[in-house]
Structure formats: structure tokens, C-alpha cells
Protein backbone atom coordinates (compact mmCIF):
# COMPACT_ATOMS: atom_id res chain seq x y z
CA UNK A 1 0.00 0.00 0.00
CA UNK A 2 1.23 3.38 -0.83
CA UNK A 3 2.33 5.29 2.16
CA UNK A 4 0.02 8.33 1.38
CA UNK A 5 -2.91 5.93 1.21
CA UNK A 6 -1.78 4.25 4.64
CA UNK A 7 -1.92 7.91 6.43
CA UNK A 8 -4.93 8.97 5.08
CA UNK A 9 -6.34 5.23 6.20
CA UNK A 10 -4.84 5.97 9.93
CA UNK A 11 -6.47 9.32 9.59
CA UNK A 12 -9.53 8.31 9.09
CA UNK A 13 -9.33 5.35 11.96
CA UNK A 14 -8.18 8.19 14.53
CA UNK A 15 -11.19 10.32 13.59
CA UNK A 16 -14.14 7.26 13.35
CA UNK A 17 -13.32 7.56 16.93
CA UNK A 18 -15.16 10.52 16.94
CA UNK A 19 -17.94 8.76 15.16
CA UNK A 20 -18.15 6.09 17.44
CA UNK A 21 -18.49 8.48 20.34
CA UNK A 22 -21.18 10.70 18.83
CA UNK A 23 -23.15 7.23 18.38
CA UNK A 24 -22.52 6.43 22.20
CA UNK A 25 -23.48 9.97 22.94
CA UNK A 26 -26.74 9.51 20.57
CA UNK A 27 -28.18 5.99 21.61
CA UNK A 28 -26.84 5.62 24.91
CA UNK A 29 -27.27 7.20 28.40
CA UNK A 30 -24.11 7.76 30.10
CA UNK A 31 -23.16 9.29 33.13
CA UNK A 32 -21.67 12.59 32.66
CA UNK A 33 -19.10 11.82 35.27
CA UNK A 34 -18.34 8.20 33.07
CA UNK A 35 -18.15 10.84 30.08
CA UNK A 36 -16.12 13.05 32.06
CA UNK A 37 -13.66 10.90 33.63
CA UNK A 38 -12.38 9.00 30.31
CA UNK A 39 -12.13 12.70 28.97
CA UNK A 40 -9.45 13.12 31.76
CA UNK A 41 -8.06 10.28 30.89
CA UNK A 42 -7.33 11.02 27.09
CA UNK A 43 -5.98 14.16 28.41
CA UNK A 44 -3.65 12.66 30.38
CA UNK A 45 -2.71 10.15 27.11
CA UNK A 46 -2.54 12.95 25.44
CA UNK A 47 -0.36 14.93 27.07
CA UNK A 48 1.90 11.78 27.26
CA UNK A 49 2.29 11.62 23.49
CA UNK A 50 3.24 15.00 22.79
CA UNK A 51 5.76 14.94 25.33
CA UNK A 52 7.93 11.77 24.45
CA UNK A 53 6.40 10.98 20.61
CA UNK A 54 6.16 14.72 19.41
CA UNK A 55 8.07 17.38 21.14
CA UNK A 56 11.10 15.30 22.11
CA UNK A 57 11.21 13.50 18.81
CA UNK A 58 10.94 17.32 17.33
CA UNK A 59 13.84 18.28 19.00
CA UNK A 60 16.05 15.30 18.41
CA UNK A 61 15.70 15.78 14.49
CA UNK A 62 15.70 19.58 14.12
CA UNK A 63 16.77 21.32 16.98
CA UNK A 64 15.41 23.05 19.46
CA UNK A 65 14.64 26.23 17.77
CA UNK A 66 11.97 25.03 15.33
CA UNK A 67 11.03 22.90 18.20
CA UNK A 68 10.37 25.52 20.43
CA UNK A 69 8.78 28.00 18.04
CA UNK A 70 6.98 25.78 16.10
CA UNK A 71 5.01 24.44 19.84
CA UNK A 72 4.79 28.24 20.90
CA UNK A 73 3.48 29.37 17.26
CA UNK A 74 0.80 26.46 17.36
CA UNK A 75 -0.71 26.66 20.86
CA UNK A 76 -0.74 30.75 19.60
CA UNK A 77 -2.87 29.93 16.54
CA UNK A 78 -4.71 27.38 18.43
CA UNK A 79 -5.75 29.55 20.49
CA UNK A 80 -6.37 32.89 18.27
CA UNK A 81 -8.78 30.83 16.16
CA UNK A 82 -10.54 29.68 19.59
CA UNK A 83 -11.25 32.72 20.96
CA UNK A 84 -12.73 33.60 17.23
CA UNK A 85 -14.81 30.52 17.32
CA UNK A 86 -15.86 31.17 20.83
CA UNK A 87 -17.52 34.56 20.36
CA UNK A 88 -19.45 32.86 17.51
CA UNK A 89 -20.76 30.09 20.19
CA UNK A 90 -18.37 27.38 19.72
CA UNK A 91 -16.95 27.77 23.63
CA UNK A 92 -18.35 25.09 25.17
CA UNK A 93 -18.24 22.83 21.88
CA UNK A 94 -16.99 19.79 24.09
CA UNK A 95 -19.23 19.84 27.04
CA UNK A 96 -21.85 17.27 27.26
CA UNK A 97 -24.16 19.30 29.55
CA UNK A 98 -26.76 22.21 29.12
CA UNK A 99 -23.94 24.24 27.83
CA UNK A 100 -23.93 24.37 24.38
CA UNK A 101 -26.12 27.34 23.24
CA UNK A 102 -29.08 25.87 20.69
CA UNK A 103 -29.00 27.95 16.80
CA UNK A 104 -32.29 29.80 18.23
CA UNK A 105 -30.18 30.95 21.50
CA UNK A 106 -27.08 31.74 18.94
CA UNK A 107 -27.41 32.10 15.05
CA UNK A 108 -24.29 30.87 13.78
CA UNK A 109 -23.08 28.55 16.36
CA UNK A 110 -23.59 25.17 14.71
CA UNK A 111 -20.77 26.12 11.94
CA UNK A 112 -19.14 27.49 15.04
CA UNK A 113 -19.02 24.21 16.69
CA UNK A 114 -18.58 21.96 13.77
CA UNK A 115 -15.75 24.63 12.44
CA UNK A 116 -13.98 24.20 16.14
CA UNK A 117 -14.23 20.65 15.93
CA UNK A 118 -12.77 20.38 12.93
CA UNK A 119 -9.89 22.62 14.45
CA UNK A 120 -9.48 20.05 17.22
CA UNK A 121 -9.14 17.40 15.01
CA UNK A 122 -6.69 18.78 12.38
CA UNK A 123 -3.24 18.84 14.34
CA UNK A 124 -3.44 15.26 15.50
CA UNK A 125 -4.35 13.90 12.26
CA UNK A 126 -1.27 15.57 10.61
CA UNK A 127 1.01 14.07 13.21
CA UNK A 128 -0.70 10.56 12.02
CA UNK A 129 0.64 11.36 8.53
CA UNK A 130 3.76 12.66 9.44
CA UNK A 131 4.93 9.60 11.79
CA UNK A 132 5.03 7.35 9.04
CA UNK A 133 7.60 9.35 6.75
CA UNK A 134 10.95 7.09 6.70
CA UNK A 135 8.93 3.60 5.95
CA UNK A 136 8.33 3.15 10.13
CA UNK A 137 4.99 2.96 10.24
CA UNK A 138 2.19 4.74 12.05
CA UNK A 139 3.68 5.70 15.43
CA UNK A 140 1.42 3.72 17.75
CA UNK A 141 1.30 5.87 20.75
CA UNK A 142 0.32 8.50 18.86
CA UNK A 143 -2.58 6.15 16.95
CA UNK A 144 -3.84 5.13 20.82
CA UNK A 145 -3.84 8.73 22.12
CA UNK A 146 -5.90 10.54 18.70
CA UNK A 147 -8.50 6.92 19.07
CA UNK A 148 -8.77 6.88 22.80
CA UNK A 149 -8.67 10.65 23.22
CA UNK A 150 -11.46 11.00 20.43
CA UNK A 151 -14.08 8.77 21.61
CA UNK A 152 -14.87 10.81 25.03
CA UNK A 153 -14.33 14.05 23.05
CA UNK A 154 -17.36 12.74 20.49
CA UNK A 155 -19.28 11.54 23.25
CA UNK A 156 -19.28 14.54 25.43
CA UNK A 157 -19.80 16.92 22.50
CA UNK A 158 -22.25 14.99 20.73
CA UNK A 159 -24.13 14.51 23.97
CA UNK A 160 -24.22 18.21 24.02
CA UNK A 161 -25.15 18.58 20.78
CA UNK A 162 -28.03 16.81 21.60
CA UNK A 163 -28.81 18.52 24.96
CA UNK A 164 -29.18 21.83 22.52
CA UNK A 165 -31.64 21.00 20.27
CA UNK A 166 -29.94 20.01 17.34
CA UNK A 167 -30.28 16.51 15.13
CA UNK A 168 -29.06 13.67 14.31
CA UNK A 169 -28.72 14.66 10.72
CA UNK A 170 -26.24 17.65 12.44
CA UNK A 171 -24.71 15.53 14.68
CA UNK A 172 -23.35 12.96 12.19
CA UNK A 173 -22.78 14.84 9.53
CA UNK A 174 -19.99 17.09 11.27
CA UNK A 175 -18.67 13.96 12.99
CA UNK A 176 -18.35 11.68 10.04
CA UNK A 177 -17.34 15.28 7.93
CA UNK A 178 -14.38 15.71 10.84
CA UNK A 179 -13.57 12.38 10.47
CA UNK A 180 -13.15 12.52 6.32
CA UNK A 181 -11.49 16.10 7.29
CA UNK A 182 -8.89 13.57 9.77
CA UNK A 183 -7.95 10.71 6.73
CA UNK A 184 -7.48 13.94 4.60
CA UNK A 185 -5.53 15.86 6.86
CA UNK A 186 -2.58 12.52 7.32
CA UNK A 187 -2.76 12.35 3.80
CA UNK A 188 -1.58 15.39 3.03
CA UNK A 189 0.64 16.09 6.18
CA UNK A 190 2.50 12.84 4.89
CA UNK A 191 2.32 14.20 1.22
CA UNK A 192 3.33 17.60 1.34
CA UNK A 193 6.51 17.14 4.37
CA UNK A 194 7.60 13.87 2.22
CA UNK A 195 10.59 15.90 0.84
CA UNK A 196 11.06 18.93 3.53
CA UNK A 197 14.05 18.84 6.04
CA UNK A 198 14.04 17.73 9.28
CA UNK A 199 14.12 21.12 10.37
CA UNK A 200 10.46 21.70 8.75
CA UNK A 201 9.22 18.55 10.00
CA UNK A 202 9.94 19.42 13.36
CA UNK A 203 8.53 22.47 12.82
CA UNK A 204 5.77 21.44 12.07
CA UNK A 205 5.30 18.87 14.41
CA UNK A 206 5.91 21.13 17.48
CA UNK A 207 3.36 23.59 15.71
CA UNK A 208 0.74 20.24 16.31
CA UNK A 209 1.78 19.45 19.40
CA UNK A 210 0.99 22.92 20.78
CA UNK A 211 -2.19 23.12 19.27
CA UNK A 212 -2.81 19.97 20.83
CA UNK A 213 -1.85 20.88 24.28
CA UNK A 214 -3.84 24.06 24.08
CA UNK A 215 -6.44 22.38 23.10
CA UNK A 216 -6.48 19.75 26.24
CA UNK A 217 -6.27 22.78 28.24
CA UNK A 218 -8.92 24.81 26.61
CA UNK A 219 -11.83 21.89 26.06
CA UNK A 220 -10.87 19.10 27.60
CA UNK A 221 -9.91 19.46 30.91
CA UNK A 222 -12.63 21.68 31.85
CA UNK A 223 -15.12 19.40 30.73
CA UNK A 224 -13.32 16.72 32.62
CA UNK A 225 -13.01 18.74 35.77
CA UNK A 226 -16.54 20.41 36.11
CA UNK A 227 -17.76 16.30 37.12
CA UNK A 228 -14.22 14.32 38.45
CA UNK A 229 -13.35 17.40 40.18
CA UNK A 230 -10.36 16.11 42.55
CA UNK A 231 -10.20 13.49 40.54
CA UNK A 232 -9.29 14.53 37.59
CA UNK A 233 -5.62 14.57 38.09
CA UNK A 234 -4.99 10.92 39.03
CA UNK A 235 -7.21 10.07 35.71
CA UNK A 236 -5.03 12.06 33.72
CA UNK A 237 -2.14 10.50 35.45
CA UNK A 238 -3.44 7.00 34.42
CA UNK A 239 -3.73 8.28 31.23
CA UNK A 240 -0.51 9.24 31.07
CA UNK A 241 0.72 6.44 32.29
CA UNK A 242 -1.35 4.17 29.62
CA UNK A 243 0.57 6.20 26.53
CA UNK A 244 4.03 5.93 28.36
CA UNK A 245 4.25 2.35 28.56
CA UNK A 246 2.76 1.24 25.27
CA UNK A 247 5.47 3.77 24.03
CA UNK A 248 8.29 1.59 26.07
CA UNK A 249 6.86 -1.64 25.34
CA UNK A 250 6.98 -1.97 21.46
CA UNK A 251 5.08 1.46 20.39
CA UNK A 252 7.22 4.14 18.42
């Protein structure tokens, strides 16, 4: 299989996740604080993969500069975008509750929210793509943190999708769009940095990895925290934990 294809294959298996938790979300009741505590613990696997997969493996191939400005450059974007999104009703785009404004309470927020989503999704789909340049194959930590880190972030935002009024027709359509958005996304991260130098590579990758981290700080934890509460931290911890030692015991 052609490289390109694989990534844009892995792509689209990291965002299905998404898919599969929107279904959860849709046809099954679950407890906020169930919803809420596996959000802590993608955080926490997460958090785990940009460390030791992205940021250090950044810095080993290019340097710390690009490193460095690349993760400060994408948690800046990141974030600019967010804020954007935000004041078009996208904040709580991740929270499964009664916080999600309906398109009657806010014209404009269900592009808002599927647009955000769609920025969640991006950066750890083109780390997908990227990990497999050099014939390696998909970096598996990285594979287990986008899948298990997805389905809680479907199911708590689908759930309050649903608590807001809007469909499944809605619902589905952004989640299965994000995902197509995900296999297209590793594609052409894999594509496009085929030929660039380590340098841009880790460049770019730092510029995921700190849109990735803002984001965990941004949408996920808060969700996670509002029903673990004290919790919250040994979740993330276990989470952590998870990622490190599939990275040590075979993963790449």
C-alpha cells in the first residue's frame, strides 16, 4: 500500500473515533461523570504523546529552535482561532451538559461548533501522517492517544449537541465530515513534508503538538473537571501512564 494511502487510512481510523463516540453519545445514556472521567483520561494520554512521541522526537531531528517555536506558534494559533470561534458560540463545543447554546439561542453557532471541531481534530491527524515518513509505520502511541482521546471528546460533544436542540442529521454529519477532514488531513501532512528537512518537520510537528496541548487545556480538561473534580488529576495520570508504557513496550 502506498504510504500516502496508509496515512490517510490511519487518519480516518483516529477520527471514526469521533464517530463512534457521537453514536454512544446519541443511543446511549451515560453518566456525565463516566463521560467526564475517560475525557481526563485522554488528556492525560494525550499529554503523554506529545511529550515523548512529538516534542522530544521534534527536538532530536531539528533542533530546538523550530522545536520551540513551532510548539509556541501552534498553541498561539490554536488559540487565536478559539477565541474567534468562541464569540461565535463554539466555547463550550466539548461539554456534554446544558452548555452548548441551541441555533435559536445563537445564530451561527452550529458552523461554530462543527468549524472548532474540525480545528481540534486537524493537528493530531497531521502528526498521524507525518509519523510514518521514513517507511516506520504509524507511530502507535500516537494512533492510541488521537482513538482513545477522540471517543470521550465525540461523546461529550455529541451529547451536548443533543442537549441543545440540534439533530441527528447535524450531529453525524460534522462527525463523520471531521472524520473525512482527519484521513485527509494525514494524507496530506504525509504528502506535502515527504521531501522537507528535518528542520520543517519538526517544525511542524511542534506547531501540532501545541495546538494539541492548548487544546487539552482549553476543552478538555474543563469538561473533565466540572464532574471528576479532585479526581481529575490521578485520571489524567493514568492516562498518562497508559501512553508511556505502550510507548516503552513496542510502540514508536
Amino acid at each position: 500500500m502506498p504510504e500516502w494511502l496508509e496515512a490517510g487510512l490511519w487518519g480516518l481510523v483516529g477520527g471514526a473515533a469521533l464517530v463512534l463516540g457521537a453514536a454512544i453519545a446519541w443511543w446511549v445514556r451515560v453518566s456525565r461523570r463516566v463521560v467526564a472521567g475517560i475525557m481526563a483520561f485522554g488528556a492525560g494520554v494525550l499529554i503523554s504523546a506529545l511529550a515523548f512521541d512529538l516534542v522530544d522526537e521534534a527536538q532530536r531531528s531539528g533542533g530546538l529552535g523550530p522545536t520551540a517555536g513551532g510548539f509556541l506558534g501552534g498553541a498561539a494559533v490554536y488559540v487565536a482561532i478559539n477565541v474567534l470561534l468562541a464569540r461565535r458560540g463554539a466555547r463550550h463545543r466539548k461539554r456534554s451538559g446544558a452548555q452548548q447554546p441551541s441555533e435559536q439561542d445563537s445564530a451561527g453557532s452550529g458552523a461554530a461548533i462543527a468549524v472548532g471541531a474540525l480545528l481540534d481534530g486537524v493537528p493530531e491527524s497531521v502528526v498521524l501522517g507525518v509519523s510514518l515518513l521514513g517507511g516506520g509505520g504509524v507511530g502507535l502511541t500516537v494512533l492510541a492517544a488521537v482513538f482513545i482521546s477522540n471517543v470521550p471528546e465525540g461523546l461529550s460533544s455529541a451529547a451536548g449537541m443533543k442537549n441543545a436542540g440540534r439533530g441527528a442529521g447535524y450531529v453525524f454529519g460534522v462527525w463523520s465530515g471531521i472524520a473525512l477532514a482527519s484521513g485527509v488531513a494525514a494524507l496530506a501532512g504525509n504528502v506535502l513534508l515527504r521531501t522537507a528537512s528535518p528542520a520543517t518537520v519538526a517544525a511542524i510537528t511542534a506547531v501540532a503538538a501545541g495546538a494539541i496541548l492548548a487544546m487539552i487545556a482549553d476543552t478538555m480538561i474543563p469538561e473533565a473537571f466540572e464532574r471528576t473534580e479532585l479526581y481529575t488529576g490521578l485520571l489524567a495520570t493514568l492516562g498518562f501512564l497508559t501512553a508511556f508504557v505502550i510507548e516503552h513496550a513496542g510502540g514508536r
